[in-house]
Protein backbone atom coordinates (compact mmCIF):
# COMPACT_ATOMS: atom_id res chain seq x y z
CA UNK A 1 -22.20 -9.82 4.14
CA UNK A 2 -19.38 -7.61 3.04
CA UNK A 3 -16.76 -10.53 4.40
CA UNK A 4 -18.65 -13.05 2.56
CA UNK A 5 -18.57 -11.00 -0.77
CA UNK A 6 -14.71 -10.78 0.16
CA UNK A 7 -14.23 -13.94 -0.08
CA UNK A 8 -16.27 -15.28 -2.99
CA UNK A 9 -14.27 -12.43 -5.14
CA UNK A 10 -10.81 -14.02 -3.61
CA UNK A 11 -11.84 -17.61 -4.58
CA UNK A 12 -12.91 -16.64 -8.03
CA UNK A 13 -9.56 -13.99 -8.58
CA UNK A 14 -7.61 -16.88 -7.00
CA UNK A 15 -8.31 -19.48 -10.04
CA UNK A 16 -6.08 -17.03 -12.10
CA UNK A 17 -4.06 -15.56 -9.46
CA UNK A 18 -2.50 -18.68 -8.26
CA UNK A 19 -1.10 -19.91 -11.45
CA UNK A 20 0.00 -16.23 -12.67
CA UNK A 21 1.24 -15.90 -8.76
CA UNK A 22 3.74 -19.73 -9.38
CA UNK A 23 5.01 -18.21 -12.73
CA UNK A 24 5.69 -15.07 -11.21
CA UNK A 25 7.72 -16.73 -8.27
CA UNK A 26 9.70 -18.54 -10.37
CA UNK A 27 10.93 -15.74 -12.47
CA UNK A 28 11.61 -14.10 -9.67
CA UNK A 29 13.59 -16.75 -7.87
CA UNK A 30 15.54 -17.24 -11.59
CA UNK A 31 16.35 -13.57 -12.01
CA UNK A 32 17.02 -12.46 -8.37
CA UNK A 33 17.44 -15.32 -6.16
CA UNK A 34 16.26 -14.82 -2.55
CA UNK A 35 13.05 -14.76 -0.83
CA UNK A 36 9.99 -14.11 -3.67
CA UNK A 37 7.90 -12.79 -1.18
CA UNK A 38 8.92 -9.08 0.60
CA UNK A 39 6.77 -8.71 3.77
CA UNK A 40 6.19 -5.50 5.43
CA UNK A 41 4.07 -4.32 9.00
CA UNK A 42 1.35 -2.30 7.98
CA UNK A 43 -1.77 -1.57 10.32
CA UNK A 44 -5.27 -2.79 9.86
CA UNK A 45 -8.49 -2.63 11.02
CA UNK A 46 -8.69 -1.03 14.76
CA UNK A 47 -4.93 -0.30 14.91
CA UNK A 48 -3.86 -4.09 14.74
CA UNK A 49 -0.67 -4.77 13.06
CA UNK A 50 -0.02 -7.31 10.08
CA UNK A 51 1.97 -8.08 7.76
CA UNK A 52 1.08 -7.28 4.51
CA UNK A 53 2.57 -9.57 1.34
CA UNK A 54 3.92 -8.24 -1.65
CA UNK A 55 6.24 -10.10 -4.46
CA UNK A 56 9.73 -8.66 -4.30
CA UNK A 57 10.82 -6.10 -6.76
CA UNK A 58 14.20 -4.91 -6.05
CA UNK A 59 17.46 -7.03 -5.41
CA UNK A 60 19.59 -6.77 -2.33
CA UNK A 61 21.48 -3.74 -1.44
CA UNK A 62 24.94 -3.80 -2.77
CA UNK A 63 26.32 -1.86 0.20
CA UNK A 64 24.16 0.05 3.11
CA UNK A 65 23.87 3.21 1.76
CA UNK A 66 22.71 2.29 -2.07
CA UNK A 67 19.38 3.96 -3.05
CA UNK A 68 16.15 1.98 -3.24
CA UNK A 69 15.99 3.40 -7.54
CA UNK A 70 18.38 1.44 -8.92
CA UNK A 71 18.00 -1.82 -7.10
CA UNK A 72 14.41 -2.08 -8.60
CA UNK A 73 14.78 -5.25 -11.22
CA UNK A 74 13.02 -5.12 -14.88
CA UNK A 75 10.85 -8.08 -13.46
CA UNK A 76 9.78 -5.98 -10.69
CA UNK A 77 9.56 -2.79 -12.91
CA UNK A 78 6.88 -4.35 -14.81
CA UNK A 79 5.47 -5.82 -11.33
CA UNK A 80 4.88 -2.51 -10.18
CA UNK A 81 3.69 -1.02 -13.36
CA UNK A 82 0.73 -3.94 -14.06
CA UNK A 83 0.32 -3.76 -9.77
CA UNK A 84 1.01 -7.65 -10.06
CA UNK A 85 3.28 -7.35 -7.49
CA UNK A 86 -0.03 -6.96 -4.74
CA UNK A 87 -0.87 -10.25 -6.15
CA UNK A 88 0.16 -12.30 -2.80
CA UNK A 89 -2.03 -9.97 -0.70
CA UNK A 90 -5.33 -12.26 -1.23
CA UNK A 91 -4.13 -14.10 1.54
CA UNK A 92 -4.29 -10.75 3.43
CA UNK A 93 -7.84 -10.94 2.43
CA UNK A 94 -8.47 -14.64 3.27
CA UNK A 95 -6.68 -14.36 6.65
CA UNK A 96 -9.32 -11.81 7.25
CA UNK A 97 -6.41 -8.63 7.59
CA UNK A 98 -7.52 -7.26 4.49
CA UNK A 99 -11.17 -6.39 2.23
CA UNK A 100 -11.32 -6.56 -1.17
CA UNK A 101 -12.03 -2.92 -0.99
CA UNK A 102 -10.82 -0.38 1.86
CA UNK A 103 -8.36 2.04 2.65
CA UNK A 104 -4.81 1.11 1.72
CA UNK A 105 -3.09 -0.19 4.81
CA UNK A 106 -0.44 1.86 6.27
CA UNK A 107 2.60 1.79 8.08
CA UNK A 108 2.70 2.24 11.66
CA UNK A 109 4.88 4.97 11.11
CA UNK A 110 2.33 6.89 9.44
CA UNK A 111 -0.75 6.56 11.93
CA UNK A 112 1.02 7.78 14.78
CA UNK A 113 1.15 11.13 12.74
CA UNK A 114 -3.32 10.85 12.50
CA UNK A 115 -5.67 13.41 14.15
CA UNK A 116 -8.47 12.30 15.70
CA UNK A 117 -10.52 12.25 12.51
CA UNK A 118 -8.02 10.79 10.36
CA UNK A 119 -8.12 7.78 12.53
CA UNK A 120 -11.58 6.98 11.36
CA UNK A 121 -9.47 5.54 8.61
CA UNK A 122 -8.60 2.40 10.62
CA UNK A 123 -13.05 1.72 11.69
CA UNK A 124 -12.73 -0.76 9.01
CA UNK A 125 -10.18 -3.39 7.07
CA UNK A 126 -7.67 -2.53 4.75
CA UNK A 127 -8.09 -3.10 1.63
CA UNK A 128 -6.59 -4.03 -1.73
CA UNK A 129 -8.50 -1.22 -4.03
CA UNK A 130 -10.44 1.66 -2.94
CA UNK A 131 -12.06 5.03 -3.46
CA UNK A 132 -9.01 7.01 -3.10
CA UNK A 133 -6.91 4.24 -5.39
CA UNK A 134 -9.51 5.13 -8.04
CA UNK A 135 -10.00 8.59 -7.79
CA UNK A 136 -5.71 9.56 -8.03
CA UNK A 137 -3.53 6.91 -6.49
CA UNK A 138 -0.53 8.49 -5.40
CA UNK A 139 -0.83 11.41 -7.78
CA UNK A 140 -3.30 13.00 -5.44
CA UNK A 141 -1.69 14.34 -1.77
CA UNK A 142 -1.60 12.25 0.90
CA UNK A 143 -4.54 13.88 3.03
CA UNK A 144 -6.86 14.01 -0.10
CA UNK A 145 -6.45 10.63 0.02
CA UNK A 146 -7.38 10.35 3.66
CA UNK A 147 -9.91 12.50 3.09
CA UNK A 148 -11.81 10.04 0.07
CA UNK A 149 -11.18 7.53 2.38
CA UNK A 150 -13.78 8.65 4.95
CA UNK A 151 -15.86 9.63 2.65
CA UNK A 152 -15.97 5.87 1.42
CA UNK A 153 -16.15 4.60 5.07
CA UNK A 154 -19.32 6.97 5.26
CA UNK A 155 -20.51 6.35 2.29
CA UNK A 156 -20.15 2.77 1.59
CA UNK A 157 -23.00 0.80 -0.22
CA UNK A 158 -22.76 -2.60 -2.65
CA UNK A 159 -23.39 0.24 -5.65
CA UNK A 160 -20.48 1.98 -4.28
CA UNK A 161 -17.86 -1.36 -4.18
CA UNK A 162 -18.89 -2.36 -7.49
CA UNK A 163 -18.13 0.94 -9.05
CA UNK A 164 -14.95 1.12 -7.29
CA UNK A 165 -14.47 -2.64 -8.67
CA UNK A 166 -15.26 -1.92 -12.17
CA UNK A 167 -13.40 1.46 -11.92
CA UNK A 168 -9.94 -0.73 -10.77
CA UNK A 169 -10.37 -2.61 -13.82
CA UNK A 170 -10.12 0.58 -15.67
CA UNK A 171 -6.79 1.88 -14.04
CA UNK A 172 -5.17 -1.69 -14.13
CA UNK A 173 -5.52 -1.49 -18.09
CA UNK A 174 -4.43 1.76 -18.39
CA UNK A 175 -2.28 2.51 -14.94
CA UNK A 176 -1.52 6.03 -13.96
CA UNK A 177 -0.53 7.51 -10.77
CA UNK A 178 1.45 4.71 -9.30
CA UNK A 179 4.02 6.71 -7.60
CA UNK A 180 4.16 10.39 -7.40
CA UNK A 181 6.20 13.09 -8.87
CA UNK A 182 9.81 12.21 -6.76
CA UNK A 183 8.28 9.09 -4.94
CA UNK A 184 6.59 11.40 -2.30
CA UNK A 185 3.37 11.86 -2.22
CA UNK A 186 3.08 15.81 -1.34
CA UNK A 187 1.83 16.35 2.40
CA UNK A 188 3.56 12.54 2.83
CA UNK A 189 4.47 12.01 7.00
CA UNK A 190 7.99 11.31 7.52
CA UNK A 191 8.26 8.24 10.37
CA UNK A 192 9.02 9.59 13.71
CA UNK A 193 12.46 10.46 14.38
CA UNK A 194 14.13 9.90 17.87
CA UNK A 195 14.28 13.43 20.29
CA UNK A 196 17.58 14.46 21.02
CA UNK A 197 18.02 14.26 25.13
CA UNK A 198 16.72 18.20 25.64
CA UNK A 199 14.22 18.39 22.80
CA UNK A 200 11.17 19.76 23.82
CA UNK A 201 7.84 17.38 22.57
CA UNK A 202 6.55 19.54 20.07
CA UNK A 203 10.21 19.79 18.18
CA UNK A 204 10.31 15.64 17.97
CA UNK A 205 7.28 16.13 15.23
CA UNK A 206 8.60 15.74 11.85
CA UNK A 207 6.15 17.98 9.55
CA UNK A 208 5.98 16.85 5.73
CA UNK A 209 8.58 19.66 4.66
CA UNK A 210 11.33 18.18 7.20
CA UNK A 211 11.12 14.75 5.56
CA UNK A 212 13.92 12.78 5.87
CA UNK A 213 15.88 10.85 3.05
CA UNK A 214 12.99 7.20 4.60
CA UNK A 215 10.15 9.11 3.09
CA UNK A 216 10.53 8.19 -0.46
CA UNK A 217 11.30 4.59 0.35
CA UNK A 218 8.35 4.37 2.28
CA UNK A 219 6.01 6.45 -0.30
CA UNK A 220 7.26 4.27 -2.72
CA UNK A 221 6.18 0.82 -1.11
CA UNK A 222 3.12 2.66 0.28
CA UNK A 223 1.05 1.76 -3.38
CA UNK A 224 1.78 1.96 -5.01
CA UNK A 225 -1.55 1.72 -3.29
């Protein structure tokens, strides 16, 4: 039922996506240059790995160690801003790695630092709204939004989507909390960092206050949903 529903809402959001999607491209292609879509591995439903379609909103790096900040383009400013840029990501949904509604899908990076509980995150698919998107986005810390998101996979119901639906209406006409205060959501997990040869285990894990300079580039693709 709930895959059926997520496609009838893709075929009726794709009669306006896919013409605002070809525009998009093009301005992209005539502004940047390059590849208009930016694809990133982000993990679904039971752990399984996909990668998840975005337009691209920053240029190429001008040399290796330029910030991610200034490379972000006007075009994909406003991307960002209107959350146009998740447009390509209803083929996520019609390739079946992605809901219509759901968690927002991760990085691998990330799950590897989930407890036990948090995992119950990944019991169903991704999506491209949800309860936590609606209830903070990324101006809320990154376990309270783990934490909404289990209460949604407990508590989902039809009433429940459609709310959640008619609630992301709401925030994409007036958007607010799109990235957090720095580009880090507080409480954000750093990736993994490789041990040194004599580190002890319990030294390799990298808590939220040892982030290293990654984190905000990957809070900052991370939604923006």
């Amino acid at each position: 039922m709930k895959r059926g529903g997520d496609l009838a809402v893709t075929v009726l959001a794709g009669i306006i996506a896919v013409p605002l999607g070809l525009l998009i491209a093009l301005l992209i292609r005539a502004t940047t240059g390059g590849p208009v879509i930016f694809r990133q591995t982000r993990t679904g439903r039971h752990g399984r790995e996909f990668a998840i379609l975005k337009f691209r909103t920053m240029r190429d790096k001008r040399h290796e160690d330029e910030p991610d900040a200034p490379r972000i383009t006007r075009l994909g400013a406003l991307l960002r801003k209107t959350s146009l840029d998740e447009l390509p990501q209803l083929w996520n949904v019609l390739r079946g790695d992605m809901g219509v509604i759901g968690p927002r899908p991760t990085l691998p990076e990330q799950v590897v630092h989930y407890s036990d509980r948090q995992r119950g995150r990944l019991a169903v698919r991704p999506g491209l709204t949800g309860w936590a998107q609606v209830r903070g986005r990324n101006s809320i810390t990154w376990p309270e939004r783990i934490e909404l998101d289990l209460w949604y996979i407990e508590h989902h119901s039809l009433a429940l989507d459609l709310r959640i639906l008619a609630l992301t209406v709401k925030v994409l006409l007036r958007p607010a909390g799109i990235t957090a205060a720095g580009g880090v959501n507080p409480g954000f997990p750093a990736p993994a960092q490789p041990p040194a040869p004599a580190e002890p285990a319990a030294a390799r894990i990298v808590l939220p206050r040892q982030a290293t300079a990654t984190a905000p580039r990957l809070a900052r693709e991370e939604l923006r949903g």
